[in-house]
PDB file of N, CA and C in Angstrom:
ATOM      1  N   UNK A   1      60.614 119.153  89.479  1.00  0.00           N
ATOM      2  CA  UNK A   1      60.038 117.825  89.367  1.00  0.00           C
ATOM      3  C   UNK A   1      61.154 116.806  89.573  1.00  0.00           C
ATOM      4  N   UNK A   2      61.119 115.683  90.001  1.00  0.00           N
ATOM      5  CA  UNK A   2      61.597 114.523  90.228  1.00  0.00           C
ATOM      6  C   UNK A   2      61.997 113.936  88.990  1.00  0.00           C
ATOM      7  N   UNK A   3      63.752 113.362  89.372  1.00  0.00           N
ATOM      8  CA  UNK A   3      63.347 112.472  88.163  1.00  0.00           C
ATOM      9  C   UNK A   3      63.407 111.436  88.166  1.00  0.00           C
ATOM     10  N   UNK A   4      63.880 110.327  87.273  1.00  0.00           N
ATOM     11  CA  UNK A   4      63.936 108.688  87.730  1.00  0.00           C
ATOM     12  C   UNK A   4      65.108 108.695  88.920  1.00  0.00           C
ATOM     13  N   UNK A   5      66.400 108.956  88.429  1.00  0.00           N
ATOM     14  CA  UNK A   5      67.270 108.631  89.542  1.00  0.00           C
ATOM     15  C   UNK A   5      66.933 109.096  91.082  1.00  0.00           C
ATOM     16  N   UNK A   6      66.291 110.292  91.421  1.00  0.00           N
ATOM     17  CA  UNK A   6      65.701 110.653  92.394  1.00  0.00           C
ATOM     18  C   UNK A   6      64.851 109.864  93.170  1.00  0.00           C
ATOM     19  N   UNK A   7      63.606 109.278  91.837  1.00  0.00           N
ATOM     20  CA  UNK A   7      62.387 108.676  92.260  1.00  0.00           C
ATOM     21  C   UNK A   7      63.129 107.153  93.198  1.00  0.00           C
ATOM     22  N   UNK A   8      64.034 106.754  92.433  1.00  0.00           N
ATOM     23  CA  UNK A   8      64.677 105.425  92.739  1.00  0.00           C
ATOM     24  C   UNK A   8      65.310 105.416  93.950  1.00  0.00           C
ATOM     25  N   UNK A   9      65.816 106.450  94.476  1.00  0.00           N
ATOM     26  CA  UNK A   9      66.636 106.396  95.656  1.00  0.00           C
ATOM     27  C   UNK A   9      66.072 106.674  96.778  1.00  0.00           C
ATOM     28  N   UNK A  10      64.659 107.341  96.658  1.00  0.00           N
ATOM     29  CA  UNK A  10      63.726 107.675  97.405  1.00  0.00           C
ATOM     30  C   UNK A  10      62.973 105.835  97.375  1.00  0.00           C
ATOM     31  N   UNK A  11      62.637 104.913  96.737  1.00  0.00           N
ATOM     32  CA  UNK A  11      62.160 103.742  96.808  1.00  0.00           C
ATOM     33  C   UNK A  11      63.529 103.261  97.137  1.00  0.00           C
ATOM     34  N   UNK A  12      64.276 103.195  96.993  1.00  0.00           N
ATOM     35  CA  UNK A  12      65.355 102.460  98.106  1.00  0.00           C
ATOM     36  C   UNK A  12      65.331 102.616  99.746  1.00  0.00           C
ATOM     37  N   UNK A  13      65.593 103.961 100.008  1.00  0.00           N
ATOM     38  CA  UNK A  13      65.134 104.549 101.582  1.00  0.00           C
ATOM     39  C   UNK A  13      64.054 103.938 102.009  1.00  0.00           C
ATOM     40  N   UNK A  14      62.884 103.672 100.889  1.00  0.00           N
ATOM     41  CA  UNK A  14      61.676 103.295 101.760  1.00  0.00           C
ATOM     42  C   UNK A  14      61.771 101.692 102.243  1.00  0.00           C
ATOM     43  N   UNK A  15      62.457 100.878 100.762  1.00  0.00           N
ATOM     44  CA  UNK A  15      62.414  99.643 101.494  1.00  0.00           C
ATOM     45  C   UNK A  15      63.264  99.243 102.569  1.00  0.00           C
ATOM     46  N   UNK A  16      64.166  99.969 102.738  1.00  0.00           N
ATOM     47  CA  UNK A  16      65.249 100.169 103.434  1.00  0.00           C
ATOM     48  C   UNK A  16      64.778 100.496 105.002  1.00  0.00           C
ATOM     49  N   UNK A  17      64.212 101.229 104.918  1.00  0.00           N
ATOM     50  CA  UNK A  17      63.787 101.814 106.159  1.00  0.00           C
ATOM     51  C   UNK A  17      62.405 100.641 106.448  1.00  0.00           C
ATOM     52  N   UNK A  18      61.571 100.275 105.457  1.00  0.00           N
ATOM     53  CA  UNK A  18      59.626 100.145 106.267  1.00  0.00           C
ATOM     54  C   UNK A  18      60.247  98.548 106.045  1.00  0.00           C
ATOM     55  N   UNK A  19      60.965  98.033 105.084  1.00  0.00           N
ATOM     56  CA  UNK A  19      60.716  96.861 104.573  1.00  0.00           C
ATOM     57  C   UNK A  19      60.030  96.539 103.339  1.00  0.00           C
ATOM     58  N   UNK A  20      59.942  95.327 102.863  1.00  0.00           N
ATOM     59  CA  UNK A  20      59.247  95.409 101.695  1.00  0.00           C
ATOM     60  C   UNK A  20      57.563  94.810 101.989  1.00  0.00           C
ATOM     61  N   UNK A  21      57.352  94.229 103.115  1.00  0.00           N
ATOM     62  CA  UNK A  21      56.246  93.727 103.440  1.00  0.00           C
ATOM     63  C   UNK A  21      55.246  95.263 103.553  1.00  0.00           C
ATOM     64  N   UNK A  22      55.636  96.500 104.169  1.00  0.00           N
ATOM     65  CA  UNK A  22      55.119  97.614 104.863  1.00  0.00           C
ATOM     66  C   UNK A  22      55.079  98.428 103.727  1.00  0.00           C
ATOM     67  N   UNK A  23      56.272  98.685 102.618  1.00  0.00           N
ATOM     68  CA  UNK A  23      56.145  99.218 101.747  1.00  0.00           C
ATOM     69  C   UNK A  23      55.145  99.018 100.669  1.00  0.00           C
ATOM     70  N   UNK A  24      54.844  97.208 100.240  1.00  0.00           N
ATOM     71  CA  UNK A  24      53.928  97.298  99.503  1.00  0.00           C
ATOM     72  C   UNK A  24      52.122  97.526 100.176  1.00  0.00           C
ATOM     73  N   UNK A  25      51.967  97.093 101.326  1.00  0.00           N
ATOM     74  CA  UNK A  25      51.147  97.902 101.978  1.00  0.00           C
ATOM     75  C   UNK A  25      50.934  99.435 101.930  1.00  0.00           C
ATOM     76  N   UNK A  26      52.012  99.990 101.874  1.00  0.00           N
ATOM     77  CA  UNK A  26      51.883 101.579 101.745  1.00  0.00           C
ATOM     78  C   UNK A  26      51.532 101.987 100.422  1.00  0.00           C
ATOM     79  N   UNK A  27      51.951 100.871  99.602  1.00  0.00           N
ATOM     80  CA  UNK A  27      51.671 101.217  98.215  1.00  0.00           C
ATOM     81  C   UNK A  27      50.238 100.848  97.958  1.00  0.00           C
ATOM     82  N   UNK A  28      50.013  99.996  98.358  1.00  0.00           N
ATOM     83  CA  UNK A  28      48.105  99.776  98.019  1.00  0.00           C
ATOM     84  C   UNK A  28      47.577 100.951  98.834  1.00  0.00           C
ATOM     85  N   UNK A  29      47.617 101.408 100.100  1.00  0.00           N
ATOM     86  CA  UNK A  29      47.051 102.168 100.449  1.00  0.00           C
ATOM     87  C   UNK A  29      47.007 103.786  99.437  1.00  0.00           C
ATOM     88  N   UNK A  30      48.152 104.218  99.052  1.00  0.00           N
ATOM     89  CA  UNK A  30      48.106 105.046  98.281  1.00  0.00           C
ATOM     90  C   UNK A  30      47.070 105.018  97.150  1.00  0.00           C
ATOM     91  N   UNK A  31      47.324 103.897  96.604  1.00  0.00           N
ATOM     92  CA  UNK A  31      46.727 103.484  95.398  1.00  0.00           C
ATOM     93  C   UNK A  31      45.027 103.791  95.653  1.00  0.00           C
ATOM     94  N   UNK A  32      44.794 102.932  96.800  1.00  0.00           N
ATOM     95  CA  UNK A  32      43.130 103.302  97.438  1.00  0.00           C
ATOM     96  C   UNK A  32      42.932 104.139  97.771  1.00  0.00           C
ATOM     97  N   UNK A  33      43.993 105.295  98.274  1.00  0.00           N
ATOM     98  CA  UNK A  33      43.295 106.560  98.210  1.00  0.00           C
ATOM     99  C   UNK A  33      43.326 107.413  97.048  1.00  0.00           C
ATOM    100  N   UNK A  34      44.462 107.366  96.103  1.00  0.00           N
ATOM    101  CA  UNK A  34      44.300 108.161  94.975  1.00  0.00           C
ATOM    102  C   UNK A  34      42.705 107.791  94.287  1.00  0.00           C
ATOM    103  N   UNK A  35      42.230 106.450  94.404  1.00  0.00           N
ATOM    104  CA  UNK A  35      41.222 105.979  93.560  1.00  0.00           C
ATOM    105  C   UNK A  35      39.998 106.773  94.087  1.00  0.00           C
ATOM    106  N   UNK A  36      40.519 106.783  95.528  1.00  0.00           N
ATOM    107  CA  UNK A  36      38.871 107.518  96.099  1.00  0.00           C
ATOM    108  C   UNK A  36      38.664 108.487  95.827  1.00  0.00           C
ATOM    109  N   UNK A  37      40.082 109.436  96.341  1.00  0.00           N
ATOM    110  CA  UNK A  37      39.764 111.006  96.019  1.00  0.00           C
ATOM    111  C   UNK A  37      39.414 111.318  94.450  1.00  0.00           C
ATOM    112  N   UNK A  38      39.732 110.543  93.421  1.00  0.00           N
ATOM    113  CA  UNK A  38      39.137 110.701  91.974  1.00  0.00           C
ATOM    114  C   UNK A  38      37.925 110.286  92.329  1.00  0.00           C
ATOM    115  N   UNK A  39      37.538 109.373  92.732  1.00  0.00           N
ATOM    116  CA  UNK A  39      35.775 109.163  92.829  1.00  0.00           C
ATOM    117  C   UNK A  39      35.466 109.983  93.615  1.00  0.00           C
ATOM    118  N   UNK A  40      35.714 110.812  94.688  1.00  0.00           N
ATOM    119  CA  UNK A  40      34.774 111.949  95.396  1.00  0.00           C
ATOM    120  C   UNK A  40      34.938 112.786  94.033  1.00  0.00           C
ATOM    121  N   UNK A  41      35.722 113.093  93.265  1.00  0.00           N
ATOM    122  CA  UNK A  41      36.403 114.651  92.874  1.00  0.00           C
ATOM    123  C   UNK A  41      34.824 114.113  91.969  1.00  0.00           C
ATOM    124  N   UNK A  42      34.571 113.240  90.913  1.00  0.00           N
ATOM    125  CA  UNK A  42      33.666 113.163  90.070  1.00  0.00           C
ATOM    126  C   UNK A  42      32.045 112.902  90.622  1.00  0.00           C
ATOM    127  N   UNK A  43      32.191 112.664  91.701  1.00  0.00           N
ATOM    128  CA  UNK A  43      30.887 112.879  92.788  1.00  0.00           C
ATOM    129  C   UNK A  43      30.646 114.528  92.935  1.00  0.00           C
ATOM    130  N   UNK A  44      31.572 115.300  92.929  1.00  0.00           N
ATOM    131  CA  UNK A  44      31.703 116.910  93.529  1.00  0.00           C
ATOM    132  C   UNK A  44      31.253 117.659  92.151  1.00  0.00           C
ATOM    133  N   UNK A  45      32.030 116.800  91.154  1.00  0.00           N
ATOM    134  CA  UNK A  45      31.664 117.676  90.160  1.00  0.00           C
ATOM    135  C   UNK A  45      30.316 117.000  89.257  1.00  0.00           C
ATOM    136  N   UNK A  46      29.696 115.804  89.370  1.00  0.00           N
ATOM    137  CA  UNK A  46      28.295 115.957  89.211  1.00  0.00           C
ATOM    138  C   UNK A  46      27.405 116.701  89.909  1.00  0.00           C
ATOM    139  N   UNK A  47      27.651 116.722  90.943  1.00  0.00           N
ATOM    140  CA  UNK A  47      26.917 117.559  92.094  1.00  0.00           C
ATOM    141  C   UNK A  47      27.029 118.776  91.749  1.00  0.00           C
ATOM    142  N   UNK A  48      27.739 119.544  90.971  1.00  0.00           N
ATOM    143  CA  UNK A  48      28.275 121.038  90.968  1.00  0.00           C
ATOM    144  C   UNK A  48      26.789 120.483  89.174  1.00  0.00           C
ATOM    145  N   UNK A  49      27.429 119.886  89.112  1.00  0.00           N
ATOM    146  CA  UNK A  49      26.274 120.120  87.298  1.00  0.00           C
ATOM    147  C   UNK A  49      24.905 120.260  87.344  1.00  0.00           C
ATOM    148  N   UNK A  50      24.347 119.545  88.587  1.00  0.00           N
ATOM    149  CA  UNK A  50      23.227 119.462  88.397  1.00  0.00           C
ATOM    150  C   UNK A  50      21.980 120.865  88.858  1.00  0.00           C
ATOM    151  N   UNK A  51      22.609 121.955  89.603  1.00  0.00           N
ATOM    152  CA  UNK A  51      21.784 122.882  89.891  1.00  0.00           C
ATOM    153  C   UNK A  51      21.755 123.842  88.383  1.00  0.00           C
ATOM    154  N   UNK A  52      22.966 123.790  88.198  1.00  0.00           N
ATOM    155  CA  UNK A  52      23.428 124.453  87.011  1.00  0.00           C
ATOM    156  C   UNK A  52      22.409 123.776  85.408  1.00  0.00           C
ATOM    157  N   UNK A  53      22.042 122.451  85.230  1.00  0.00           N
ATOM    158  CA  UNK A  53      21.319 122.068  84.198  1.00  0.00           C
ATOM    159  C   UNK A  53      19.972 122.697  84.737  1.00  0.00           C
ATOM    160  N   UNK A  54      19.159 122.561  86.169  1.00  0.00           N
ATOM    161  CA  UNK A  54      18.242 123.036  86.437  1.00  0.00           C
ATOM    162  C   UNK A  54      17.652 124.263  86.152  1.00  0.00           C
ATOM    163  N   UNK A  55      18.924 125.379  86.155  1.00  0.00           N
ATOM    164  CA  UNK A  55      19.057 126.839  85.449  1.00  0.00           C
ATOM    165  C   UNK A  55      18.830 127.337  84.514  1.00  0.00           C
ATOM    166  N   UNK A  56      19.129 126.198  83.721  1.00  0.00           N
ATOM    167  CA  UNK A  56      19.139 126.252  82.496  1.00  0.00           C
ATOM    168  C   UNK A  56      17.669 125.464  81.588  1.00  0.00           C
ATOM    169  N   UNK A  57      17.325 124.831  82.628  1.00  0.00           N
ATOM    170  CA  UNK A  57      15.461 124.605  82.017  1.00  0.00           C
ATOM    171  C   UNK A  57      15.254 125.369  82.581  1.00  0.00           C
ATOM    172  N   UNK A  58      14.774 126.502  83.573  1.00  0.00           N
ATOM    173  CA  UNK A  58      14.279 127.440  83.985  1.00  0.00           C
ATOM    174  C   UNK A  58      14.769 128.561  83.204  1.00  0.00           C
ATOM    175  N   UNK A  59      15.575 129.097  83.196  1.00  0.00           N
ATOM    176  CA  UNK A  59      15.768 130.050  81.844  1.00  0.00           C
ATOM    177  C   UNK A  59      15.200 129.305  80.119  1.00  0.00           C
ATOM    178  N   UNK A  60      15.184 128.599  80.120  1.00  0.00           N
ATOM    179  CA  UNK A  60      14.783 128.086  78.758  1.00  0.00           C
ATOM    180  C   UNK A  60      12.975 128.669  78.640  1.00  0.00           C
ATOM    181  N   UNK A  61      12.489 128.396  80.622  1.00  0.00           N
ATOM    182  CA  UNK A  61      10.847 128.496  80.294  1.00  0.00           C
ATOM    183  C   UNK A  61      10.536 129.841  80.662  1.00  0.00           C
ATOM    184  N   UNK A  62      11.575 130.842  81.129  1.00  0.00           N
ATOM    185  CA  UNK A  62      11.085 132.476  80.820  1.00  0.00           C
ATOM    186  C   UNK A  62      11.573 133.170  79.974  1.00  0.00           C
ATOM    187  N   UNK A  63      12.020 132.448  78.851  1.00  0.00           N
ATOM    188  CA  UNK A  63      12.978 133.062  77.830  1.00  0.00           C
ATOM    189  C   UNK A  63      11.764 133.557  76.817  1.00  0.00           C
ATOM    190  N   UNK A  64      11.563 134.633  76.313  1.00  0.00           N
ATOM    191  CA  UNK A  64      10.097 135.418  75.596  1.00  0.00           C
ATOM    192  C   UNK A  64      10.043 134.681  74.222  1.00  0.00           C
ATOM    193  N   UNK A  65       9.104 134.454  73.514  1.00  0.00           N
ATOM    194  CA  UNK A  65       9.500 133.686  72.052  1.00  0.00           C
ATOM    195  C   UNK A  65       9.494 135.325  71.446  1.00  0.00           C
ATOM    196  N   UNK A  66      10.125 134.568  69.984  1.00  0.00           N
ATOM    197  CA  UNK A  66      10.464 135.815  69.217  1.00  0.00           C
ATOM    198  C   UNK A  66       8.885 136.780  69.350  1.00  0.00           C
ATOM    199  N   UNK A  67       8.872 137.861  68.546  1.00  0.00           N
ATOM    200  CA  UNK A  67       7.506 138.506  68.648  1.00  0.00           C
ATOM    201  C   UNK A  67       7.034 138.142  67.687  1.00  0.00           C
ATOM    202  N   UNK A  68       6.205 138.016  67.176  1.00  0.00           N
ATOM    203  CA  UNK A  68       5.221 137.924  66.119  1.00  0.00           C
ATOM    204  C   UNK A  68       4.011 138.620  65.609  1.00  0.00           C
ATOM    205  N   UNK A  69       4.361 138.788  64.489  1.00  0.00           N
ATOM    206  CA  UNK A  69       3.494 140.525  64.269  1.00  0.00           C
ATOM    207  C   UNK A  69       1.863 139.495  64.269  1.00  0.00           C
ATOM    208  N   UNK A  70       0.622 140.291  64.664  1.00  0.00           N
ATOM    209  CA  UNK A  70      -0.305 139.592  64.422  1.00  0.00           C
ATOM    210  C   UNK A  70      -0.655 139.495  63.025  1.00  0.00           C
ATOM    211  N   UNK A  71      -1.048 138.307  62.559  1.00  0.00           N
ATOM    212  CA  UNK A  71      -1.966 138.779  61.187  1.00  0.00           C
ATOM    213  C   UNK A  71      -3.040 139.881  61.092  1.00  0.00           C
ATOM    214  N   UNK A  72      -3.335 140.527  60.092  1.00  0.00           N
ATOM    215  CA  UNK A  72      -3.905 141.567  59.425  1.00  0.00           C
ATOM    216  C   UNK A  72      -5.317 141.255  59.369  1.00  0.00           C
ATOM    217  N   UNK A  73      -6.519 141.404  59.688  1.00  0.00           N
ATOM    218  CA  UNK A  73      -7.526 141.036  59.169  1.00  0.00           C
ATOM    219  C   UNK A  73      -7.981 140.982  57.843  1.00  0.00           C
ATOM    220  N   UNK A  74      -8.286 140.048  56.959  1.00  0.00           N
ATOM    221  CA  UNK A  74      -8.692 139.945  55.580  1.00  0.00           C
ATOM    222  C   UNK A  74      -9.374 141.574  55.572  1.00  0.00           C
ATOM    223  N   UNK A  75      -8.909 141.901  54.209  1.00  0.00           N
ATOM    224  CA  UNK A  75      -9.173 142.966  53.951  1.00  0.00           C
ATOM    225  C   UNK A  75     -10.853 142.670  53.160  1.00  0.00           C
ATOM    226  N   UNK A  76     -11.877 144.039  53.325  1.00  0.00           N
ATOM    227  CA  UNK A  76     -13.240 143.802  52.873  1.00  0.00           C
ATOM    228  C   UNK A  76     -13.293 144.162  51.546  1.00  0.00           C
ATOM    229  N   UNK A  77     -13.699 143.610  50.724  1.00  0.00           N
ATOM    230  CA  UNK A  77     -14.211 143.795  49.748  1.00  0.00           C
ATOM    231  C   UNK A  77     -14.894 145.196  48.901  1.00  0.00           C
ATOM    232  N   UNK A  78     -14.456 145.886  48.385  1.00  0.00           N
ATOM    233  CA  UNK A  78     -15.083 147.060  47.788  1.00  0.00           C
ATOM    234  C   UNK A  78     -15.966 146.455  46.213  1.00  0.00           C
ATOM    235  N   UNK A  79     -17.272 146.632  46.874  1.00  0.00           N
ATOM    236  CA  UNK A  79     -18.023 145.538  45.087  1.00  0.00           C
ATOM    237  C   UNK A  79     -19.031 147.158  45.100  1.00  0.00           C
ATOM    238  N   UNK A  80     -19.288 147.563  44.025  1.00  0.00           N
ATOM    239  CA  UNK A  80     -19.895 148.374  43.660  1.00  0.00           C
ATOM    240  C   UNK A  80     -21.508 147.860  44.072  1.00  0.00           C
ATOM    241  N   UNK A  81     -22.401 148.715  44.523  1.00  0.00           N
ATOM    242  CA  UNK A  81     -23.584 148.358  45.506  1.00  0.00           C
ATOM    243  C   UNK A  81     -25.097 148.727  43.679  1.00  0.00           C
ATOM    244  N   UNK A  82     -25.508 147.855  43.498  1.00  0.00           N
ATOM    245  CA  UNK A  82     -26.344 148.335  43.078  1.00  0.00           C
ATOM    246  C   UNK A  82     -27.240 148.993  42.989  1.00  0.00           C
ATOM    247  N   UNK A  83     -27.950 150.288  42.918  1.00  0.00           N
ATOM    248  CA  UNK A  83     -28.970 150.904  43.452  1.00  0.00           C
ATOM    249  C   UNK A  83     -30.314 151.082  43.017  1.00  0.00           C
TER     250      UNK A  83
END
């Protein structure tokens, strides 16, 4: 990695070489593209979320509910029958 004294002598060469009119031009341009490629990158990755949430309501609506035993039919009555 770079460090300050590096970073600095490398921005010397540049004004040195482009000027300072060309350099700060080069510097906005950077700037506008770092900004974009973060706005595609978060365009790419909503786009990546959304088939994936879709998946996931569709598994939610074939997912089996627990089982459930049926209820028992009321049991009948044993009453002694008069005869």
């Amino acid at each position: 990695m770079l460090g300050i004294p590096e970073l600095l002598m490398i921005l010397a060469v540049v004004l040195v070489v482009f000027g300072a009119g060309k350099a700060a031009d080069f510097g906005k341009s950077l700037g506008k593209g770092i900004h974009d490629f973060n706005r595609l990158k978060e365009t790419g990755e909503k786009l990546a979320r959304e088939p994936l949430k879709e998946v996931q309501n569709l598994s939610q609506l074939f997912e089996t509910p627990p089982e459930t035993t049926p209820e028992a039919p009321p049991a009948a009555e044993s009453t002694p029958k008069a005869t």
